[in-house]
C-alpha atoms as a PDB file:
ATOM      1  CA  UNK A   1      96.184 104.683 101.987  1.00  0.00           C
ATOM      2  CA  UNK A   2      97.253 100.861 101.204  1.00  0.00           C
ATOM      3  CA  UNK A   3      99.617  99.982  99.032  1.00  0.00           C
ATOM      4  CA  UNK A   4      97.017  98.753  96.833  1.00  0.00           C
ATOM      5  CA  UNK A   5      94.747 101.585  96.636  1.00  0.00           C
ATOM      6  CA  UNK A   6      97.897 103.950  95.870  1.00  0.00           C
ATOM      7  CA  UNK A   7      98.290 101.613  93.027  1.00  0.00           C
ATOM      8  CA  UNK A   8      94.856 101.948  91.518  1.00  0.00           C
ATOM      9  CA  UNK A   9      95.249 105.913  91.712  1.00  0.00           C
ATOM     10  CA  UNK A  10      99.154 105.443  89.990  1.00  0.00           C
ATOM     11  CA  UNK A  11      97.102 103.824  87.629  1.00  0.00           C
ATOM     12  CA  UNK A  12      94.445 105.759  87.591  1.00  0.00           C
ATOM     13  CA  UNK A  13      96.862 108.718  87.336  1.00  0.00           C
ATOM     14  CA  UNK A  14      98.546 107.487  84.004  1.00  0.00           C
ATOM     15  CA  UNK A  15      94.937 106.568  82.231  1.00  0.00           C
ATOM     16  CA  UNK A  16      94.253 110.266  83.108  1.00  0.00           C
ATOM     17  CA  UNK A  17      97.332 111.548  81.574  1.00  0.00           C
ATOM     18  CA  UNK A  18      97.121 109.029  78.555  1.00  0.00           C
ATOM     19  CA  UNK A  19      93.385 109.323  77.437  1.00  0.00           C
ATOM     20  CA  UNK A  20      91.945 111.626  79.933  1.00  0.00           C
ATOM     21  CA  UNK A  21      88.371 111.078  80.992  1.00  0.00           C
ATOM     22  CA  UNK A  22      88.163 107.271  80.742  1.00  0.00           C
ATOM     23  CA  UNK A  23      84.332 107.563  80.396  1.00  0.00           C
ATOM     24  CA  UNK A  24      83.631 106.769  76.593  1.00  0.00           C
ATOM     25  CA  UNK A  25      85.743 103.939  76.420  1.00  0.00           C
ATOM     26  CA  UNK A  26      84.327 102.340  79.930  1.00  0.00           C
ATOM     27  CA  UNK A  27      80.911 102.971  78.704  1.00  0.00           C
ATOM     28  CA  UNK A  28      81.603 101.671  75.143  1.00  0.00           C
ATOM     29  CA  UNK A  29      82.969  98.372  76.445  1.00  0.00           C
ATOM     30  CA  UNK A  30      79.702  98.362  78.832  1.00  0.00           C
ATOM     31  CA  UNK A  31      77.305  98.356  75.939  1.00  0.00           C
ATOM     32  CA  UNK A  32      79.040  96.035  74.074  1.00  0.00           C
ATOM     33  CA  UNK A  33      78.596  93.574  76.239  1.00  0.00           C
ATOM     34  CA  UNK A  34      75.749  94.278  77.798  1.00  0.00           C
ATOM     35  CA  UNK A  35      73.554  96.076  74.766  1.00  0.00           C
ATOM     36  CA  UNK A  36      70.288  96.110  77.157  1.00  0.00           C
ATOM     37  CA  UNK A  37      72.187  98.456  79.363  1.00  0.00           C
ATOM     38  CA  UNK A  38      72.590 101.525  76.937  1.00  0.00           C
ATOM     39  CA  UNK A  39      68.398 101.963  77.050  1.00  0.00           C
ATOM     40  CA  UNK A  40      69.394 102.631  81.067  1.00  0.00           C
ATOM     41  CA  UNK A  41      71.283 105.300  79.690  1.00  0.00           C
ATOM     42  CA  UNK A  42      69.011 107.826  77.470  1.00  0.00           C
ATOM     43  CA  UNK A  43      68.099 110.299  79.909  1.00  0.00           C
ATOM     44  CA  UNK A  44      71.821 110.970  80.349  1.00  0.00           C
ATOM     45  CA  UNK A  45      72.462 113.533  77.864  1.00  0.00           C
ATOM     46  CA  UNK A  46      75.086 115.289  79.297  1.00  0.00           C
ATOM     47  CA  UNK A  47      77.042 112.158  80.914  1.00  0.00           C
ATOM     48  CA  UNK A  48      76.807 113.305  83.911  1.00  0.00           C
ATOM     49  CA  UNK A  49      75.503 109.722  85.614  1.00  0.00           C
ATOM     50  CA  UNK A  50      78.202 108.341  83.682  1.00  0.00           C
ATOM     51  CA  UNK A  51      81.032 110.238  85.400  1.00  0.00           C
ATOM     52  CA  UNK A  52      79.446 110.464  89.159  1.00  0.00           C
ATOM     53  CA  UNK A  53      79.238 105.930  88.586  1.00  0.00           C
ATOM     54  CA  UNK A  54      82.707 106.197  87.636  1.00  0.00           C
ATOM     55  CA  UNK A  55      83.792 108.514  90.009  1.00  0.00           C
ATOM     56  CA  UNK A  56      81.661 106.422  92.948  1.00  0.00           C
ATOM     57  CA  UNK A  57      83.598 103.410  91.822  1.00  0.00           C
ATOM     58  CA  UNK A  58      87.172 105.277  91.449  1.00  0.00           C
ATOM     59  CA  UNK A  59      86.671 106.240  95.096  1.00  0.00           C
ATOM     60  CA  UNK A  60      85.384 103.292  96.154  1.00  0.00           C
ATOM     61  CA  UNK A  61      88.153 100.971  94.734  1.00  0.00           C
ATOM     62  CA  UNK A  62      91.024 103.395  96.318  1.00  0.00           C
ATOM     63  CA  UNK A  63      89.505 102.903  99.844  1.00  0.00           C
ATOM     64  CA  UNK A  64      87.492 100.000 100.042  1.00  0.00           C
ATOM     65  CA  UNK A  65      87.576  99.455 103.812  1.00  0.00           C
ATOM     66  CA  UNK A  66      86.233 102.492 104.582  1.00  0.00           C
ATOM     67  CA  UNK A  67      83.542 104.292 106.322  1.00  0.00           C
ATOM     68  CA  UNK A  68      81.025 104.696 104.089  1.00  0.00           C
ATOM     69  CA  UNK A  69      82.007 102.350 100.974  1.00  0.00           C
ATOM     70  CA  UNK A  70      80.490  99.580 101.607  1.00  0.00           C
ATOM     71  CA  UNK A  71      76.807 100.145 102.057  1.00  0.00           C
ATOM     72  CA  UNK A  72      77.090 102.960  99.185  1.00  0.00           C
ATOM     73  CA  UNK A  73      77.856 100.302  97.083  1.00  0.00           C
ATOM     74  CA  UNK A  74      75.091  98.003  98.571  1.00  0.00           C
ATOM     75  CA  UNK A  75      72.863 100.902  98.411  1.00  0.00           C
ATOM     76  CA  UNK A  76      74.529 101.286  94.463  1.00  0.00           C
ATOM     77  CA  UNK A  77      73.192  97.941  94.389  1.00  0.00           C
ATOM     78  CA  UNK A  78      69.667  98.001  95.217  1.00  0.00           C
ATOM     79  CA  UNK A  79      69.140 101.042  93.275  1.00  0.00           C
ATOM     80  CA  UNK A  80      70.644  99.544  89.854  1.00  0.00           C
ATOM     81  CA  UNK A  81      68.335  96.743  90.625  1.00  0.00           C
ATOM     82  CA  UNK A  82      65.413  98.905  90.640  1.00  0.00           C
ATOM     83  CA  UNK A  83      66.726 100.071  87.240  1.00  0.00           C
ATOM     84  CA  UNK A  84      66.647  96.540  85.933  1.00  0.00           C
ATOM     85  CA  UNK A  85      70.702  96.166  86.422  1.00  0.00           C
ATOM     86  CA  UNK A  86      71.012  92.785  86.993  1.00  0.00           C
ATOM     87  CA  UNK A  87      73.704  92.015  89.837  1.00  0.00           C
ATOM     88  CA  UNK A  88      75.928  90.172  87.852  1.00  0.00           C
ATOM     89  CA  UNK A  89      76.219  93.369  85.672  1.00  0.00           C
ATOM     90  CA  UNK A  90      76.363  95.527  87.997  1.00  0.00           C
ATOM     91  CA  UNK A  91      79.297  93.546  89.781  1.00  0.00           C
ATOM     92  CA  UNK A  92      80.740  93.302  85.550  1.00  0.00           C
ATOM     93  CA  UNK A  93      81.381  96.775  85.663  1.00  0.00           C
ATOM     94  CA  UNK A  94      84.110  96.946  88.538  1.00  0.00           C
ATOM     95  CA  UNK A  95      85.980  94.633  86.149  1.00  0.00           C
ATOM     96  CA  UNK A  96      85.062  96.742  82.853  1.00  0.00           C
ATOM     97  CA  UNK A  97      86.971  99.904  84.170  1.00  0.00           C
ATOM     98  CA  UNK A  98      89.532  97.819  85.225  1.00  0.00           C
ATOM     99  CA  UNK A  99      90.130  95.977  81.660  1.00  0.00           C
ATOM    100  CA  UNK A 100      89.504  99.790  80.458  1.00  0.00           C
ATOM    101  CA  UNK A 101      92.315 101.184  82.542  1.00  0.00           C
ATOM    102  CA  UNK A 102      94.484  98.054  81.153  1.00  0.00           C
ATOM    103  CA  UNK A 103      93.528  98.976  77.268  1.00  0.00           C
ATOM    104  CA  UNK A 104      94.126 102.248  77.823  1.00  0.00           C
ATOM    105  CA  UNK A 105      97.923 101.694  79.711  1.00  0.00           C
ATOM    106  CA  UNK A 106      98.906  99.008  77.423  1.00  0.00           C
ATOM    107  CA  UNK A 107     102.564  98.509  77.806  1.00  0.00           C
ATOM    108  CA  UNK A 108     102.380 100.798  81.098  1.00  0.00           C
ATOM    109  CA  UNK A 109      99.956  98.290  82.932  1.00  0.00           C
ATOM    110  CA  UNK A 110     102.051  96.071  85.404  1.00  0.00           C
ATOM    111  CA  UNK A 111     101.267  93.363  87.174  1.00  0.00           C
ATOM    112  CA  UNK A 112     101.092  95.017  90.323  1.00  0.00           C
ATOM    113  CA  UNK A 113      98.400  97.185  89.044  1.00  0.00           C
ATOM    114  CA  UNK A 114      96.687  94.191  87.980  1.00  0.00           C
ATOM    115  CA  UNK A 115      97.164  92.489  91.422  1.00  0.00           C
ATOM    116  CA  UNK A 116      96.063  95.769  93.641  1.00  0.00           C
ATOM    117  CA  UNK A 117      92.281  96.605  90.950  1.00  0.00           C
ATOM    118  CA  UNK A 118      91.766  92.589  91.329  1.00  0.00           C
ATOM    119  CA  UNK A 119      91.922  92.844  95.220  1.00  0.00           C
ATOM    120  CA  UNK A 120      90.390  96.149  95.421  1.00  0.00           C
ATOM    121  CA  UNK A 121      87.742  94.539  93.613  1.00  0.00           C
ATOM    122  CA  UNK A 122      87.590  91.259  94.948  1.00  0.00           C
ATOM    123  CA  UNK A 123      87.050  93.187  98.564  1.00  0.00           C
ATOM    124  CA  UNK A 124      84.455  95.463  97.535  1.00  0.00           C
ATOM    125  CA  UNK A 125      82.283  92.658  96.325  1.00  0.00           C
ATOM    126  CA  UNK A 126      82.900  90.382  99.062  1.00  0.00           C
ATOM    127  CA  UNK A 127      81.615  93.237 101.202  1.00  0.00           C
ATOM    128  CA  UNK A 128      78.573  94.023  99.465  1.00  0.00           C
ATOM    129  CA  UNK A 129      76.691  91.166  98.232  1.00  0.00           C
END
């Protein structure tokens, strides 16, 4: 694991022990900013899309080079789009958990957890698009 990715699950780690499940706040900040995506959203009762999208991107960010991550996320990608996800949203959301994770650390965020989610991100997207 990179130094970077072991930083996103430190961090990762902490938001777990601080808030555990980061899932309402991620999705809160979501449709705040993007209201037209809650409607996506009402067949999820249970919040169990919620957590397998967060889960998909926790994974993703802490190993970004690998096998598989890349076209899931392109795959991600096309789906969302036949969901009416615009890209620019759907690319939004990498950076919503991370300003989540941030909120939710406060105090305990450094800036090399800033510096390794930014990069993690950064290559993910660069790899996708």
């Amino acid at each position: 694991m990179s130094e970077a990715a072991e930083l996103v699950a430190n961090s990762l780690e902490l938001v777990a022990e601080r808030i555990g499940d980061p899932a309402p706040q991620v999705f809160a900040r979501l449709f705040a900013e993007f209201p037209d995506a809650e409607e996506r959203f009402a067949r999820d009762v249970t919040g169990a899309v919620r957590g397998e999208m967060l889960a998909m991107v926790f994974g993703v960010l802490m190993d970004p080079d690998g096998p598989y991550q890349a076209n899931l996320v392109k795959t991600e990608r096309v789906n969302h789009d036949g969901f009416g996800t615009p890209s620019h949203e759907f690319d939004r959301f990498f950076d919503i958990v991370r300003d989540t994770c941030r909120e939710a650390l406060g105090v305990e965020w450094t800036d090399a957890f800033d510096a390794a989610w930014t990069r993690q991100i950064a290559t993910v997207l660069a790899v996708t698009k």
